[in-house]
Protein backbone atom coordinates (compact mmCIF):
# COMPACT_ATOMS: atom_id res chain seq x y z
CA UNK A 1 3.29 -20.27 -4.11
CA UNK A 2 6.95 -18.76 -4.01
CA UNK A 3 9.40 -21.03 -2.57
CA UNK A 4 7.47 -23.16 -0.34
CA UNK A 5 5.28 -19.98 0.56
CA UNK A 6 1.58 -19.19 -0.04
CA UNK A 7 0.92 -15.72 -1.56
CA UNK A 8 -2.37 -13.57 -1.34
CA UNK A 9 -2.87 -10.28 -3.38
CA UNK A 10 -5.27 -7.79 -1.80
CA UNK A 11 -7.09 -5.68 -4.16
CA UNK A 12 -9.15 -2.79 -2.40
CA UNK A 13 -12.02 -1.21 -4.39
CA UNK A 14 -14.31 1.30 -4.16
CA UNK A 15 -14.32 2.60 -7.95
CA UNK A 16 -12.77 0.03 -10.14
CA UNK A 17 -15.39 -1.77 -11.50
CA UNK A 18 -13.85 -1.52 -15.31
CA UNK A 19 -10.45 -2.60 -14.53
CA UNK A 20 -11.08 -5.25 -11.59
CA UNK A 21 -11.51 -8.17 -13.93
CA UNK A 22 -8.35 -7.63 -15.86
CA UNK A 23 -6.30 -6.92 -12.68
CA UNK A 24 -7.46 -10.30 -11.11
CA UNK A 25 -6.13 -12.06 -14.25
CA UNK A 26 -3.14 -10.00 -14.60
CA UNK A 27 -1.89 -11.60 -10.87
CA UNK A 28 -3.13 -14.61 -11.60
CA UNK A 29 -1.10 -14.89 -15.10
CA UNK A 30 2.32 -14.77 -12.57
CA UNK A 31 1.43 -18.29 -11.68
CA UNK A 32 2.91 -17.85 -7.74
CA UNK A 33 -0.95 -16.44 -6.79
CA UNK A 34 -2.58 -18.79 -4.26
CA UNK A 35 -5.72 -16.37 -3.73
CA UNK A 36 -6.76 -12.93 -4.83
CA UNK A 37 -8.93 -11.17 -1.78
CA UNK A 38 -10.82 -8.28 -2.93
CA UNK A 39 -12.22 -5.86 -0.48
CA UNK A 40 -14.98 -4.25 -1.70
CA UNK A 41 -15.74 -0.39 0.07
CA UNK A 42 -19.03 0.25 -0.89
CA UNK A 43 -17.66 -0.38 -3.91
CA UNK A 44 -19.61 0.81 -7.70
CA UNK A 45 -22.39 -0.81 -8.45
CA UNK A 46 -21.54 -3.98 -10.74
CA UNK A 47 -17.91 -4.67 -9.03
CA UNK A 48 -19.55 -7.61 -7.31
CA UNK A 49 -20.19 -9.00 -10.42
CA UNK A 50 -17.27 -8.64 -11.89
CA UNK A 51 -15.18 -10.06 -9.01
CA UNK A 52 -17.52 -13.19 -9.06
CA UNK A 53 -16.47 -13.81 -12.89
CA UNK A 54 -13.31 -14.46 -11.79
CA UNK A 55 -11.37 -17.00 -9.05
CA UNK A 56 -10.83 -13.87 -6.54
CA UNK A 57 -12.66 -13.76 -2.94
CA UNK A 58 -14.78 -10.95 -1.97
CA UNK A 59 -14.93 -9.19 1.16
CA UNK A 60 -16.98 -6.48 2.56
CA UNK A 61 -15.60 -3.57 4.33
CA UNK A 62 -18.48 -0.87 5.54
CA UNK A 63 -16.52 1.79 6.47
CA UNK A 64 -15.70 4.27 3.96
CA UNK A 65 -11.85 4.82 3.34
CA UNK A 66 -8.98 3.56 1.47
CA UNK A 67 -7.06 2.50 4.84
CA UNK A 68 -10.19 0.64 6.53
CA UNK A 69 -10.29 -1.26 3.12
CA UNK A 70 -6.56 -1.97 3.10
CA UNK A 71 -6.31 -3.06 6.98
CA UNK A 72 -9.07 -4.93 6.21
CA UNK A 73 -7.47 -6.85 3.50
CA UNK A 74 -4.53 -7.26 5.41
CA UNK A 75 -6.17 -8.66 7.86
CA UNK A 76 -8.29 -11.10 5.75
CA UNK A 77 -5.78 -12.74 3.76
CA UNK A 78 -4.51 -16.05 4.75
CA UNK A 79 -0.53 -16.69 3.13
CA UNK A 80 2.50 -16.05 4.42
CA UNK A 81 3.23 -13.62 1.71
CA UNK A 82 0.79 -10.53 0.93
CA UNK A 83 0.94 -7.80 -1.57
CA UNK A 84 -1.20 -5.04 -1.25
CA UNK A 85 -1.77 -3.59 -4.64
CA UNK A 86 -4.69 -1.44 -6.23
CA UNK A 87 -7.34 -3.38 -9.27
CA UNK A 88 -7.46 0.37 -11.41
CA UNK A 89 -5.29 -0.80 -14.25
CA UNK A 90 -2.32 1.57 -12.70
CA UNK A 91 -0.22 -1.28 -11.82
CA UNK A 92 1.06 -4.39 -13.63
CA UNK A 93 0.19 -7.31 -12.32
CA UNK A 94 3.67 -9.34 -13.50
CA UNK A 95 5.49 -6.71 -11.34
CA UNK A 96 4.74 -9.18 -8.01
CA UNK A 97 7.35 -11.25 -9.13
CA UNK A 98 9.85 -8.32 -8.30
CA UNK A 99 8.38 -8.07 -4.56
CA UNK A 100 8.60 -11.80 -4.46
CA UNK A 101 12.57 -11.67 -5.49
CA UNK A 102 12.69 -9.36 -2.75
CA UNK A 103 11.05 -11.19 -0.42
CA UNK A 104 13.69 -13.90 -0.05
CA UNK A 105 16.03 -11.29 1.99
CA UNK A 106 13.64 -8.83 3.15
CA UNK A 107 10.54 -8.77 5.67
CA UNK A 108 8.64 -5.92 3.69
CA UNK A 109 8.78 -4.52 -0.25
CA UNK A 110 7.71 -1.19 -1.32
CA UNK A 111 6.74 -0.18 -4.53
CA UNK A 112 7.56 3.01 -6.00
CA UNK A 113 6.15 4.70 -8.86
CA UNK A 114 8.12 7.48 -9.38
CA UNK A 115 11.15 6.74 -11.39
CA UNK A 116 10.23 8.37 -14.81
CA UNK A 117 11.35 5.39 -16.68
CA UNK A 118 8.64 3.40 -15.58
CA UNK A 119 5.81 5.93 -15.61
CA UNK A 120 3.88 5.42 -18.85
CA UNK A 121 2.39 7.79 -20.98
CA UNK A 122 -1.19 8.93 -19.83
CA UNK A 123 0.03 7.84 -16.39
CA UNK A 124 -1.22 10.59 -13.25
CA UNK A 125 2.31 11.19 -12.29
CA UNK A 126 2.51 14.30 -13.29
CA UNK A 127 5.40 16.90 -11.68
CA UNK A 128 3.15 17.68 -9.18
CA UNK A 129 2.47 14.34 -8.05
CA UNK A 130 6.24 12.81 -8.65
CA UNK A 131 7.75 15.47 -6.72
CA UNK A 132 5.48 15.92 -3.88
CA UNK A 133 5.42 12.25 -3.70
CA UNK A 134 9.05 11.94 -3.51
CA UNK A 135 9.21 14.96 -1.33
CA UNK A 136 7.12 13.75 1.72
CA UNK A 137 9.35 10.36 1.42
CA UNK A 138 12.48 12.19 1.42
CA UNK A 139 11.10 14.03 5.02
CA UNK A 140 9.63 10.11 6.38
CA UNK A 141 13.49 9.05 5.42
CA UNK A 142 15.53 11.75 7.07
CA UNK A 143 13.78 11.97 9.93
CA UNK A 144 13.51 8.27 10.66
CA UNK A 145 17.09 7.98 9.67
CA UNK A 146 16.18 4.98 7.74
CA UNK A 147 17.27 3.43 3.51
CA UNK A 148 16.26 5.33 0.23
CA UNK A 149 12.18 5.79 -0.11
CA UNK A 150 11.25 7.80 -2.72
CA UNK A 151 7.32 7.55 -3.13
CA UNK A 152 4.96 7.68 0.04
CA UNK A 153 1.97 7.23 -1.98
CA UNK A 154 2.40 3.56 -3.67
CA UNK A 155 -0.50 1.15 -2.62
CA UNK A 156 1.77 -1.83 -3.96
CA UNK A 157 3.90 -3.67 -1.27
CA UNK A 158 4.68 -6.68 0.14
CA UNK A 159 5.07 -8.24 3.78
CA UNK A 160 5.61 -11.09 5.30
CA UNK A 161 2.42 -12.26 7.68
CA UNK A 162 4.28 -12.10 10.89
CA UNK A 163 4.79 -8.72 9.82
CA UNK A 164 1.18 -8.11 9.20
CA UNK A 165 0.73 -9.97 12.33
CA UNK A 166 2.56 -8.00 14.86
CA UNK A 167 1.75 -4.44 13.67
CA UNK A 168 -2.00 -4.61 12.64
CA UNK A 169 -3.19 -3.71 16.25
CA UNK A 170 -1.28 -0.48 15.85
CA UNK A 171 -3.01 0.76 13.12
CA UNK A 172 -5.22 4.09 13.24
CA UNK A 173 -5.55 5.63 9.83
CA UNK A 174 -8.39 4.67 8.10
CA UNK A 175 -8.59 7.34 5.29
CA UNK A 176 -5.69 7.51 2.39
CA UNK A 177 -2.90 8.74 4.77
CA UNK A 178 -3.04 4.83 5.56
CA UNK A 179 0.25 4.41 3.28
CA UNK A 180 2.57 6.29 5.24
CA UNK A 181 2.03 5.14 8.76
CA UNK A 182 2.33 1.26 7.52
CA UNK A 183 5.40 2.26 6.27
CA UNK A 184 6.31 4.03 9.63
CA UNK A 185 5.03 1.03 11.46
CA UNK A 186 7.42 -1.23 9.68
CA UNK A 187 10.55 1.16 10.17
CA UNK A 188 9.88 1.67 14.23
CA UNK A 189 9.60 -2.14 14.13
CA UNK A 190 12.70 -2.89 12.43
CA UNK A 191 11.87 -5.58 10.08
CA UNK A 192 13.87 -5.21 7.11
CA UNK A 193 12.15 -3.32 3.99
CA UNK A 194 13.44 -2.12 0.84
CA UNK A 195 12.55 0.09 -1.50
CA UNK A 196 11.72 -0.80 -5.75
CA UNK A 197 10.60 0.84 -8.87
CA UNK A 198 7.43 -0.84 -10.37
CA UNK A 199 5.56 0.16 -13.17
CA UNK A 200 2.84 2.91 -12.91
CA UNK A 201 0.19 2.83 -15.83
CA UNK A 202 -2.49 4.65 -17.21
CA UNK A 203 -5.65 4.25 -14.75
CA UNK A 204 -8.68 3.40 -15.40
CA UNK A 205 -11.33 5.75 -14.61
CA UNK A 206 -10.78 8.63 -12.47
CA UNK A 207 -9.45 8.64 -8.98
CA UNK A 208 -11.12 10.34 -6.45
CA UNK A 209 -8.31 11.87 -4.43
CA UNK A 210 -5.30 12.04 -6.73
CA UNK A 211 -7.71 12.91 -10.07
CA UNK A 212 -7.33 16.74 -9.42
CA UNK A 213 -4.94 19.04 -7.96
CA UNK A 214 -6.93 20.37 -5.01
CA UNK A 215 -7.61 16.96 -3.10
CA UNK A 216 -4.15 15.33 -3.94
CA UNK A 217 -2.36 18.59 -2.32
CA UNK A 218 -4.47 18.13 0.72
CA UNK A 219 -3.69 14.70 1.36
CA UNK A 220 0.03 15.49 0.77
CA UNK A 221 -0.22 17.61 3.46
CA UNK A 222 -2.56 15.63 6.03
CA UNK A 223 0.56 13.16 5.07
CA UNK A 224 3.45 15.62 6.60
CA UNK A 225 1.38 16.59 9.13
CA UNK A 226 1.04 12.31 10.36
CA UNK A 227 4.65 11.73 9.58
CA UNK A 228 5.72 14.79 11.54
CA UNK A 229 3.37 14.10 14.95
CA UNK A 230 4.99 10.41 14.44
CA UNK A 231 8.44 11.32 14.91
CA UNK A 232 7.54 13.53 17.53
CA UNK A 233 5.96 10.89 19.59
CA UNK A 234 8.83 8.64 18.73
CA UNK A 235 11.68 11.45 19.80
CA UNK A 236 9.67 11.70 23.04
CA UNK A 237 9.26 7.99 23.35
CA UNK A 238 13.08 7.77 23.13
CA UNK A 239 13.82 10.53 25.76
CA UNK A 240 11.43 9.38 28.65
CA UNK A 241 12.07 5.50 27.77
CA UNK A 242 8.72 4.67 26.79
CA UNK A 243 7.48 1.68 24.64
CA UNK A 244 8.29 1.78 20.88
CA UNK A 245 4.12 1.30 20.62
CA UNK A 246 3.88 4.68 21.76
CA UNK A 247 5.59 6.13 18.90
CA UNK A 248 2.66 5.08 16.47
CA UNK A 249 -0.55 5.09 18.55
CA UNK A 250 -0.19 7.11 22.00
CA UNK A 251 -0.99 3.69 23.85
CA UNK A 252 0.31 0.58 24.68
């Protein structure tokens, strides 16, 4: 609990099964944890066992895709404070007490992984990565007109539940563009947010999108592409005096 207010972690999962374990500890360690929900998306054979060795609550989430896991979780967890975070070793788990600072003056906390300081050594964040990363932020933040983001790509943030609550019926992404439109979602909405730096580590295992050149590039640019049609909707939105809604999801 931080200051009178329950926290949940959300851990989504589909290839973790080595690291899961240590993550779940690692949050729990903080001591301001009141539940761990893990989402499991047809997760590796053996996560299910590891998530039952520890205090964490499992969830199932059938359809395939890093967003449909996350919105799931989201959606799941039950305090008034939730950080979204990923269980493949990549992010420490004492670096929730940061978002939780935060928390006291703002609605929303994003993580950011790209300032070099913080990137350890056998860390994916190579230039590639950093600067594409930071590149697709710097376009979300110029055309929304909105504070400093520089990494559109970290899993680990924090919101308030009312936050969760009044946005999660606007979500549409399902696959690992998911990351930029809650961000969007919380700008058009105008909760205040902030930017951080957290700690980005080593993973554990391989990724299956941002492991190799090819797949990472690709989602970088399925990510310009959403951020892009966004602002276009919200421009329009603006000139014929539409509903903010229609900025995000073409519908009321």
């Amino acid at each position: 609990m931080w200051h009178g207010q329950t926290v949940s972690v959300v851990f989504p999962t589909y290839n973790e099964k080595n690291s899961i374990a240590q993550a779940i500890r690692e949050v729990l360690e903080t001591g301001y944890i009141d539940e761990v929900v893990v989402v499991n998306n047809n997760a590796a054979p053996g996560t299910s066992e590891e998530v039952a060795r520890t205090p964490a609550r499992e969830i199932f989430e059938p359809t395939q895709g890093y967003g449909y896991a996350c919105r799931r979780g989201l959606t799941e967890a039950r305090g008034e404070l939730i950080v979204l975070s990923e269980p493949d070793g990549t992010f420490a788990g004492r670096d929730i007490l940061k978002l939780l600072a935060y928390s006291d003056d703002f609605d929303a906390v994003f993580g950011s992984r790209t300032n070099t300081i913080l990137i350890w050594e056998g860390a994916n964040m190579g230039f590639l990565l950093k600067w594409g990363n930071w590149a697709v932020a710097k376009l979300l933040e110029i055309l929304f007109n909105t504070t400093t983001l520089t990494d559109v790509g970290c899993t680990m943030k924090l919101f308030r539940r009312s936050v969760v609550e009044s946005l999660k019926k606007r979500w549409t992404v399902g696959d690992s563009r998911f990351s930029p439109e809650l961000m969007m979602h919380v700008i058009l909405s105008r909760s205040r947010f902030i930017e951080i730096p957290v700690n980005y580590r080593r993973r554990v295992g391989l990724s299956s999108v941002t492991g190799r050149i090819g797949p990472a590039a690709l989602l970088g640019l399925g990510m310009v592409g959403l951020i892009c049609g966004v602002w276009l909707r919200y421009r329009l939105s603006q000139l014929l005096s539409l509903p903010r809604s229609l900025a995000l999801t073409g519908r009321k």
